[in-house]
N, C-alpha and C. Protein backbone atom coordinates (compact mmCIF):
# COMPACT_ATOMS: atom_id res chain seq x y z
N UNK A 1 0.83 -1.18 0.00
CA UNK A 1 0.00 0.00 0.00
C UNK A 1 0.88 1.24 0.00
N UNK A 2 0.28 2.05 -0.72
CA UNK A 2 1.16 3.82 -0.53
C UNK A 2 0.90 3.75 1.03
N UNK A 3 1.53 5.03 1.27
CA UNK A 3 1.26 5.78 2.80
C UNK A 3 -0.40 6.20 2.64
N UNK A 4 -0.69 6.82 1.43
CA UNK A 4 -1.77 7.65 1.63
C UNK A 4 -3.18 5.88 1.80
N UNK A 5 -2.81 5.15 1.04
CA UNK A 5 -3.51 4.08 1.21
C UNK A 5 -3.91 3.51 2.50
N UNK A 6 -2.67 3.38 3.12
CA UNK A 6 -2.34 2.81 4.41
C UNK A 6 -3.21 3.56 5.42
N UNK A 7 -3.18 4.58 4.87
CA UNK A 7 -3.97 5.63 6.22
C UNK A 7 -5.30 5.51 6.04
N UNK A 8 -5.72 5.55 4.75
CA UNK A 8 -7.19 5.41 4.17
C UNK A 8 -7.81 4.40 5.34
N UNK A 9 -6.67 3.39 4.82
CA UNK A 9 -7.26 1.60 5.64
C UNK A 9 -7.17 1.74 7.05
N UNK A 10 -6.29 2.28 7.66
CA UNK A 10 -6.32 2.36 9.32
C UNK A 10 -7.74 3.20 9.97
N UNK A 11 -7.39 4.37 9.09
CA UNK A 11 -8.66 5.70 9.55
C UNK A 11 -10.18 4.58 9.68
N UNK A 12 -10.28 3.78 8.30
CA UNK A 12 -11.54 3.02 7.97
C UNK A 12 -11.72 1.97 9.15
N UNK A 13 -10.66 1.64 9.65
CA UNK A 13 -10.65 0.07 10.19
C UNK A 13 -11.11 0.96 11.96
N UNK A 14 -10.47 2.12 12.30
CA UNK A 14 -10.91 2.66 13.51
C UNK A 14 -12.37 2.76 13.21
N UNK A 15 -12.90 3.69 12.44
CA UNK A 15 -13.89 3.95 12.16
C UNK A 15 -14.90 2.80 13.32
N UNK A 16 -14.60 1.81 12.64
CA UNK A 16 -15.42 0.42 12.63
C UNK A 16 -15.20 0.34 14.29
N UNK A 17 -14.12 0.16 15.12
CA UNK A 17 -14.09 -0.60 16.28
C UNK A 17 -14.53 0.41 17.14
N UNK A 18 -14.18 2.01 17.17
CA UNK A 18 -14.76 3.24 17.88
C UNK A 18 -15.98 3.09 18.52
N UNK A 19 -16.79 3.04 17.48
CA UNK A 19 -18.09 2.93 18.11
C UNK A 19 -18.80 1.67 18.62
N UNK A 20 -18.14 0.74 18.56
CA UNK A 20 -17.57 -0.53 19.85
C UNK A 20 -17.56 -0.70 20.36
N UNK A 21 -16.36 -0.22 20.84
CA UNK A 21 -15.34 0.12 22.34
C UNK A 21 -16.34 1.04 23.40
N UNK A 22 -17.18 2.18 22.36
CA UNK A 22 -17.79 3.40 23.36
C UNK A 22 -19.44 2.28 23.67
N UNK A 23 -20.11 1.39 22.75
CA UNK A 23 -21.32 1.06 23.24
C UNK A 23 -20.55 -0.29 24.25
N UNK A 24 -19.71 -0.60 24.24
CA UNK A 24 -19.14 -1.50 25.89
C UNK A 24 -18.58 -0.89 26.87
N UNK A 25 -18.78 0.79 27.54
CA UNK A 25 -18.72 1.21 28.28
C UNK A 25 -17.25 1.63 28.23
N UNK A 26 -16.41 1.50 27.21
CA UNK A 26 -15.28 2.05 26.87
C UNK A 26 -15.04 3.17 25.97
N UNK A 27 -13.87 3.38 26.71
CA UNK A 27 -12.93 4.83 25.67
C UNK A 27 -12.06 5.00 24.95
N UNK A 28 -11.76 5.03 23.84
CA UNK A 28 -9.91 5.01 23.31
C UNK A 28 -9.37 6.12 23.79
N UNK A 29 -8.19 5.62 24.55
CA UNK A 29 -6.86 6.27 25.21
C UNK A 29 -6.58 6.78 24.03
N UNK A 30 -6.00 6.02 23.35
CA UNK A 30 -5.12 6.40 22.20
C UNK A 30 -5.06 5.38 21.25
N UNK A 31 -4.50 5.80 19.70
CA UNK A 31 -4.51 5.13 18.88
C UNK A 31 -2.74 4.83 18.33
N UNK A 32 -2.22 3.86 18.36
CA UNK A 32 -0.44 3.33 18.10
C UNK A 32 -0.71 2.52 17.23
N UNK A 33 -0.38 3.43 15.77
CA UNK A 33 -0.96 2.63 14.57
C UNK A 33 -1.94 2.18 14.38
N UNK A 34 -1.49 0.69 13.79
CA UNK A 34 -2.58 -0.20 13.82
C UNK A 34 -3.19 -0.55 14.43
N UNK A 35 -3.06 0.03 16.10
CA UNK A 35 -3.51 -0.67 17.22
C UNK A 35 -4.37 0.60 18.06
N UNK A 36 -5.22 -0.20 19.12
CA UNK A 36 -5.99 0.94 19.92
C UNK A 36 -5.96 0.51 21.27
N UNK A 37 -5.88 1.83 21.99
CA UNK A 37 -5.46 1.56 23.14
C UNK A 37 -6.90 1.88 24.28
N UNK A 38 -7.86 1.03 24.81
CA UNK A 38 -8.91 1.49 25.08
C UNK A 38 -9.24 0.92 26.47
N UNK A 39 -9.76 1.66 27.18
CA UNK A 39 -9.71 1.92 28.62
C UNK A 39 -11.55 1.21 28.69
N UNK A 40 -11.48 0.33 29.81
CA UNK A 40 -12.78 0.28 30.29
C UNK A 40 -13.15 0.59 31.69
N UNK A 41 -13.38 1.25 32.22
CA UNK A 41 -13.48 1.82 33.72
C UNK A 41 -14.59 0.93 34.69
N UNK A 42 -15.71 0.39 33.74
CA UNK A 42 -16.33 0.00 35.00
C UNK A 42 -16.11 -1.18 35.51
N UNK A 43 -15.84 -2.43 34.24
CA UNK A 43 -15.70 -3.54 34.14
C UNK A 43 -15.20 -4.59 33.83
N UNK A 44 -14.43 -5.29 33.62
CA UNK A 44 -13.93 -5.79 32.97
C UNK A 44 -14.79 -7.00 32.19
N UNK A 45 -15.97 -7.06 32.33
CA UNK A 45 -16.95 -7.23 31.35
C UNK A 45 -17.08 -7.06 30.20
N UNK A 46 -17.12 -6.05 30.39
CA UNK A 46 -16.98 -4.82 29.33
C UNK A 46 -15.87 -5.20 28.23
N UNK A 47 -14.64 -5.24 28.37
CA UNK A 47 -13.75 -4.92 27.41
C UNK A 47 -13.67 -6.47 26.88
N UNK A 48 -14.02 -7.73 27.57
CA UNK A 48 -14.58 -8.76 27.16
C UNK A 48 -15.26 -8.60 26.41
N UNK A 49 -16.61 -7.94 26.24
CA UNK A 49 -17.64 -7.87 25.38
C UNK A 49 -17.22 -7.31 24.18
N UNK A 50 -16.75 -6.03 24.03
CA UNK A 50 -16.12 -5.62 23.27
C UNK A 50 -14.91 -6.24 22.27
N UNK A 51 -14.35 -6.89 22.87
CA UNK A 51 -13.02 -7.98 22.33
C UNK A 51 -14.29 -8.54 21.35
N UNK A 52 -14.93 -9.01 21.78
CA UNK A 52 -15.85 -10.63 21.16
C UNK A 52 -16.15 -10.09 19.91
N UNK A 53 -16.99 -8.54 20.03
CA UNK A 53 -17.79 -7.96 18.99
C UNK A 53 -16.88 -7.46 18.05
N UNK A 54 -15.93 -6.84 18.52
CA UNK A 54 -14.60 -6.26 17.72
C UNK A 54 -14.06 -7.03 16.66
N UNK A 55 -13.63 -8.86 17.06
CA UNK A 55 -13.29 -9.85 16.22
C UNK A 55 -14.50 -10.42 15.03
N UNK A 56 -15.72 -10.06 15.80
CA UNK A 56 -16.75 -10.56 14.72
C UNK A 56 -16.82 -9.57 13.28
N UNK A 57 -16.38 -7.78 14.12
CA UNK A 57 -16.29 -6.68 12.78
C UNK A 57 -15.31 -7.06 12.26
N UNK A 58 -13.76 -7.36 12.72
CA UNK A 58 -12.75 -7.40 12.01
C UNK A 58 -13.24 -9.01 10.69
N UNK A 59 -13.56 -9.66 10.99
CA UNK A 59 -14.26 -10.87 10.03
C UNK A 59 -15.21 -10.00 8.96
N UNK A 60 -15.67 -9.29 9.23
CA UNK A 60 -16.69 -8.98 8.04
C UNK A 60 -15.67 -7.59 7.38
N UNK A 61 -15.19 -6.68 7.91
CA UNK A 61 -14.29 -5.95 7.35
C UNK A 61 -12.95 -5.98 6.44
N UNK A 62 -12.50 -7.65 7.03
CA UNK A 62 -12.05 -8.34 6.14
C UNK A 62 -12.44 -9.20 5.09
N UNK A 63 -13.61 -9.84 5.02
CA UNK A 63 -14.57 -10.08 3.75
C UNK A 63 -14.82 -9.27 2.94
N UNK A 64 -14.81 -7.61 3.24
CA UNK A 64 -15.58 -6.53 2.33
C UNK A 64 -17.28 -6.43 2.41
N UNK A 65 -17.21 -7.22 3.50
CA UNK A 65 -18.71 -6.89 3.95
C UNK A 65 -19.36 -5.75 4.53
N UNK A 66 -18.36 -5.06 5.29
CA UNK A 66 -18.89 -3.58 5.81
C UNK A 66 -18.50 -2.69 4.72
N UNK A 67 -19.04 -1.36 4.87
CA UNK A 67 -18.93 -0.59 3.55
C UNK A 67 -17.66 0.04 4.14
């Protein structure tokens, strides 16, 4: 991928887990690349739940199933 590609795909791929992380009672700290750094305060429930749902988007985002 170019750089400008690369960023396209990261920006897209946050996109997807953001609003995730925030409906399992979590926050992103920060973002280190490819990776996200996300805080759950109440529970550790929570970032369980989130993990589960996160791997099911990354499966369809990698199919080309999400837009």
């Amino acid at each position: 991928m170019t750089p400008e590609e690369n960023f396209r795909f990261v920006c897209s791929f946050n996109e997807h887990m953001g609003p995730i992380i925030r409906k399992h009672n979590g926050f992103v700290n920060q973002y280190l690349g490819d990776a996200i750094m996300a805080i759950f305060p109440v529970n550790a429930g929570d970032a369980l739940g989130a993990a589960v749902e996160m791997q099911l988007e990354v499966r369809k985002f990698n199919s080309g199933a999400t837009p």
